[in-house]
Structures are given as structure tokens and as C-alpha cells.
C-alpha atoms as a PDB file:
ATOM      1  CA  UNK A   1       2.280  -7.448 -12.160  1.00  0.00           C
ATOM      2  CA  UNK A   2      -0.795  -5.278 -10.792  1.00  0.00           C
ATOM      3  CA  UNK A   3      -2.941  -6.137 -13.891  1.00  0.00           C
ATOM      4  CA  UNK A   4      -2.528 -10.041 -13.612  1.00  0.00           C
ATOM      5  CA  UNK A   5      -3.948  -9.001 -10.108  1.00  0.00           C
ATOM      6  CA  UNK A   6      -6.632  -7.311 -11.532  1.00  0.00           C
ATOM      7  CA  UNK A   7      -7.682 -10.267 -14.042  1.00  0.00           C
ATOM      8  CA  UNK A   8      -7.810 -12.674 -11.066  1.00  0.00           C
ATOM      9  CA  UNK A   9      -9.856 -10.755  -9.293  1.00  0.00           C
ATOM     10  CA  UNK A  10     -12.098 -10.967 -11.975  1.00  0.00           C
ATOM     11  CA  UNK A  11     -11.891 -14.469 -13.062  1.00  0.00           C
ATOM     12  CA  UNK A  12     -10.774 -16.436  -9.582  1.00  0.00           C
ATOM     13  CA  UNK A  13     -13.988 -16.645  -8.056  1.00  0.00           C
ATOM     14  CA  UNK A  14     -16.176 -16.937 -11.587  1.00  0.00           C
ATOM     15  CA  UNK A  15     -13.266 -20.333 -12.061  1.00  0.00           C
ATOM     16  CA  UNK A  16     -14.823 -21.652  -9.032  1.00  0.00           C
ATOM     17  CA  UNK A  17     -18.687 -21.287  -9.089  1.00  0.00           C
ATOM     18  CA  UNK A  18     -18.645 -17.748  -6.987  1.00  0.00           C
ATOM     19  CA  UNK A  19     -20.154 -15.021  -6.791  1.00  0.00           C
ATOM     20  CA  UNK A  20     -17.389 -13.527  -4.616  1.00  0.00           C
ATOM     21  CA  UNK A  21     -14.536 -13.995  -2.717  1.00  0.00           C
ATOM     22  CA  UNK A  22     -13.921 -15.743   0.875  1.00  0.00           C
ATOM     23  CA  UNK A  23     -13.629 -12.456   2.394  1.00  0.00           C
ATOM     24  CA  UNK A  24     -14.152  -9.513   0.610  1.00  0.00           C
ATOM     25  CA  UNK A  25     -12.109  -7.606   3.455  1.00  0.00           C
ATOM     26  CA  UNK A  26      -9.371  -9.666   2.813  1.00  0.00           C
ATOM     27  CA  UNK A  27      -9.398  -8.680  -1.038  1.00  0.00           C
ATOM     28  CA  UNK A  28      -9.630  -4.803   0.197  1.00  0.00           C
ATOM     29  CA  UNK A  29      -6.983  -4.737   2.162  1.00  0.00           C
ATOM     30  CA  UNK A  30      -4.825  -6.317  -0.993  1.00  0.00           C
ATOM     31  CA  UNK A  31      -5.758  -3.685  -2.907  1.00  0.00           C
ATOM     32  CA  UNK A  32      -4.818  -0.684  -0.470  1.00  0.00           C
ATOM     33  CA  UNK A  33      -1.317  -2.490   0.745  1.00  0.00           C
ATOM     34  CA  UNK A  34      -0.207  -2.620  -3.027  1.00  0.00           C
ATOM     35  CA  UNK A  35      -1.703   0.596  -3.973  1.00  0.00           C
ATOM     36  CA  UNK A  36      -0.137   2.376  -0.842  1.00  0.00           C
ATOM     37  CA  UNK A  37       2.529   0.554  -1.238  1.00  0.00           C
ATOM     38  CA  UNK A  38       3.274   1.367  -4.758  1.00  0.00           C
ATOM     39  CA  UNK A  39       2.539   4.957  -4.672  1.00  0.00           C
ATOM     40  CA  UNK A  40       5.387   5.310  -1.585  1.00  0.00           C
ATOM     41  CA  UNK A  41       7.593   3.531  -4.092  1.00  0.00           C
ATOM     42  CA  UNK A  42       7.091   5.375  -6.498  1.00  0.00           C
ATOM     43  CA  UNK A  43       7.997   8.639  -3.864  1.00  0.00           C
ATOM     44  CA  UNK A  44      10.995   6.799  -2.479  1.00  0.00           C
ATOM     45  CA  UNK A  45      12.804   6.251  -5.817  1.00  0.00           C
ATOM     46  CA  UNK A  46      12.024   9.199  -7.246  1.00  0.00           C
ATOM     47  CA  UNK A  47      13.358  11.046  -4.016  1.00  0.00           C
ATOM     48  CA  UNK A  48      16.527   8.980  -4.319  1.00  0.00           C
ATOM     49  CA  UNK A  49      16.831   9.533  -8.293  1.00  0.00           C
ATOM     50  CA  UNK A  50      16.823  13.030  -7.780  1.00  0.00           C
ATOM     51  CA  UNK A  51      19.138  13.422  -4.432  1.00  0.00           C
ATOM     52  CA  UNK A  52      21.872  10.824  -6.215  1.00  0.00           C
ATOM     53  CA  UNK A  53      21.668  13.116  -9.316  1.00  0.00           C
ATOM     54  CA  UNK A  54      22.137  16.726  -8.027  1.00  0.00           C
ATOM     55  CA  UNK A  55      25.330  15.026  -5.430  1.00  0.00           C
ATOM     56  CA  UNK A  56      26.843  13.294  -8.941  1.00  0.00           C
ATOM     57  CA  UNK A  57      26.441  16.441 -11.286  1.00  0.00           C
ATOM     58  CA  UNK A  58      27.990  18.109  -7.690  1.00  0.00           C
ATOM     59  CA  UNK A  59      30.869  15.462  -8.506  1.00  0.00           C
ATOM     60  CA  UNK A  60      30.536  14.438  -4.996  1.00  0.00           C
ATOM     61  CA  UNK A  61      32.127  10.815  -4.090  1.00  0.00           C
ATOM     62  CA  UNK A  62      30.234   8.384  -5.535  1.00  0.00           C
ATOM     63  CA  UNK A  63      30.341   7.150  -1.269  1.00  0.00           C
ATOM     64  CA  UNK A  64      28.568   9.906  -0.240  1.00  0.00           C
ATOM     65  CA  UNK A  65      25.998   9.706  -2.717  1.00  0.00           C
ATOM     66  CA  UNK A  66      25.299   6.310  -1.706  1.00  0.00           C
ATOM     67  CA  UNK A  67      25.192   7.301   2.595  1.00  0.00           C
ATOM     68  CA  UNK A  68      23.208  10.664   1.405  1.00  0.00           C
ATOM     69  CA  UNK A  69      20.196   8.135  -0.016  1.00  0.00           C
ATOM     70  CA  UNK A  70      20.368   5.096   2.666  1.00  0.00           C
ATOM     71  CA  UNK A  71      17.500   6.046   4.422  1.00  0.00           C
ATOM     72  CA  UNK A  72      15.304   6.156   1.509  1.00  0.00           C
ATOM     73  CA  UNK A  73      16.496   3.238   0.845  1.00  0.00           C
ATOM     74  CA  UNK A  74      15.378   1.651   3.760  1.00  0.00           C
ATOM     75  CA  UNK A  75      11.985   3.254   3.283  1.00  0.00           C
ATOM     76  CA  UNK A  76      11.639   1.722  -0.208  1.00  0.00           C
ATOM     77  CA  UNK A  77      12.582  -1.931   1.632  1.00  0.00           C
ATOM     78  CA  UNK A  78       9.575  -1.193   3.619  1.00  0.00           C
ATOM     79  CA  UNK A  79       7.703  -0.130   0.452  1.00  0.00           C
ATOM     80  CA  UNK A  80       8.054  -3.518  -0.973  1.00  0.00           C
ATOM     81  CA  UNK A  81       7.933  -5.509   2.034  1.00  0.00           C
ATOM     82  CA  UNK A  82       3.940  -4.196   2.144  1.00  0.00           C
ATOM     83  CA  UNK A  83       3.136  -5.198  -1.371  1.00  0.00           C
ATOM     84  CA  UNK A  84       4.587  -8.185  -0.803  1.00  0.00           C
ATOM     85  CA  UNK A  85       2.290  -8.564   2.345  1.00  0.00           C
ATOM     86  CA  UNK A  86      -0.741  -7.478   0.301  1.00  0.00           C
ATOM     87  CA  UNK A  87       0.220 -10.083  -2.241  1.00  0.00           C
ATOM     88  CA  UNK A  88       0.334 -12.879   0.452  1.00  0.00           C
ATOM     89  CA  UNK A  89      -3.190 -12.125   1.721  1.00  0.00           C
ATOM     90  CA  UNK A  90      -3.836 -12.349  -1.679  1.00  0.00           C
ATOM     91  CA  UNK A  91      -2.873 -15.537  -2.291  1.00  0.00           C
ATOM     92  CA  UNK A  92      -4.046 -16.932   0.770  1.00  0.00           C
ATOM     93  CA  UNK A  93      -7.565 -15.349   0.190  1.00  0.00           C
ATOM     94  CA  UNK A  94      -7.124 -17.528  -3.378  1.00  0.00           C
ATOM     95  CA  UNK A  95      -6.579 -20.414  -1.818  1.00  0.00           C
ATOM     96  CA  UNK A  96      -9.168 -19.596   0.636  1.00  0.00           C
ATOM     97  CA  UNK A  97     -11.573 -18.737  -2.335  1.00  0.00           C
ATOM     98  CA  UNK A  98     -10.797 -22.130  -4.067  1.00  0.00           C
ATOM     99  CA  UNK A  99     -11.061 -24.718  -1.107  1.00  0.00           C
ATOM    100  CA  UNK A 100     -14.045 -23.375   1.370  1.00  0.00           C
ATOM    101  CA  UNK A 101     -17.603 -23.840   0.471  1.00  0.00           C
ATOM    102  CA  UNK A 102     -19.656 -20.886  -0.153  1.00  0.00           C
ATOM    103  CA  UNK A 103     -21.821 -20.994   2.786  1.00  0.00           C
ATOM    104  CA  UNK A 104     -18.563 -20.976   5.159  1.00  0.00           C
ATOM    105  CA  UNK A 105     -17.743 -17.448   3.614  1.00  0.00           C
ATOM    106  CA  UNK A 106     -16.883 -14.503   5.753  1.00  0.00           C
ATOM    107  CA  UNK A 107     -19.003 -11.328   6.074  1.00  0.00           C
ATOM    108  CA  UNK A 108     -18.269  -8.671   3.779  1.00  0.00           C
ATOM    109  CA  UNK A 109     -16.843  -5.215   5.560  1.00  0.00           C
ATOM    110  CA  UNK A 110     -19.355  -3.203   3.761  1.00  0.00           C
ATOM    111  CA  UNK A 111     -22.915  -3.447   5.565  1.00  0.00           C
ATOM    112  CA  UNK A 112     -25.545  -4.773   3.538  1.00  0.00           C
ATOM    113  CA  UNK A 113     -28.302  -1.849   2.769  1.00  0.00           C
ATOM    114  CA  UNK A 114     -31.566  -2.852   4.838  1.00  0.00           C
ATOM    115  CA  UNK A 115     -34.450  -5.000   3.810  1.00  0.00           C
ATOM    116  CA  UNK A 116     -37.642  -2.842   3.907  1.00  0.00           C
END
């Protein structure tokens, strides 16, 4: 997953005669949505791991286990919903990358330093 990302960051715009890509906020703003993304993941199932565990060693209903944990859940839906988001900017900023002409690229959102 994440290091086939990584790779194509490397190696998409160096495919394509580039010395960077379409929009270098776009490529940002993949990396934080999977990385946040991810790392609430990570939270969410291990919250859920741990509250189904202590109600099954409780030999609570396997029902109640399952209602107990819903939210969380839903949380983790959301969790995947904005890597997935991060992965279509991604993609688009590929395509983007591959089909625009270098002089038609967008400003980076890091300020160049000054000439003096």
C-alpha cells in the first residue's frame, strides 16, 4: 500500500520529464489524509480490539459486544473513507502530472525563499 505510494512519488514525475508534480499542494494534502487517516485507524481498531476482548473474556453476549463497539466502528468507516480521499487526489494529481505541460503547473504552497 503506503510504500507503492511512496515509490511513485519518487518515480511519477522523473517517468515524465519533471522536476515535480502538478501541484505540490495537492501531493501534501495526500500525504496528511493517509497519514491522519491511518494513524486514527490504527486508534479505532485497537480501541475496538480491546473493548470486544474485555466484554468476551466478561462472557458477555456476543450481541452486546458487537452494539458496545458500533460507534467505533463508524469512526473507522470514516477513517478509511479519508485515505481513500487522499488516494483519489492522488491519482488525479497523477493524471494531472502526466497530461499538463510543465509551464501550466500550479504554484507550490511553500513560498519560494527571496531573490537577493
Amino acid at each position: 500500500g503506503f510504500w507503492l505510494i511512496g515509490i511513485t512519488t519518487d518515480l511519477w514525475p522523473r517517468t515524465f520529464g519533471r522536476k515535480q508534480w502538478w501541484s505540490p499542494m495537492l501531493h501534501e494534502a495526500t500525504f496528511w489524509m493517509c497519514t491522519i487517516g491511518l494513524a486514527s485507524m490504527f486508534v479505532a481498531l485497537t480501541s475496538a480490539g480491546l473493548v470486544e476482548g474485555f466484554l468476551w473474556k466478561s462472557l458477555a453476549p456476543w450481541e452486546v459486544s458487537l452494539q458496545s463497539v458500533q460507534q467505533i466502528w463508524l469512526f473507522r468507516t470514516a477513517t478509511g473513507l479519508l485515505m481513500f480521499a487522499g488516494v483519489l487526489i492522488f491519482v488525479f494529481n497523477m493524471y494531472m502530472t502526466a497530461t499538463t505541460p510543465e509551464s501550466e503547473d500550479l504554484p507550490s504552497f511553500h513560498a519560494e525563499p527571496a531573490a537577493a
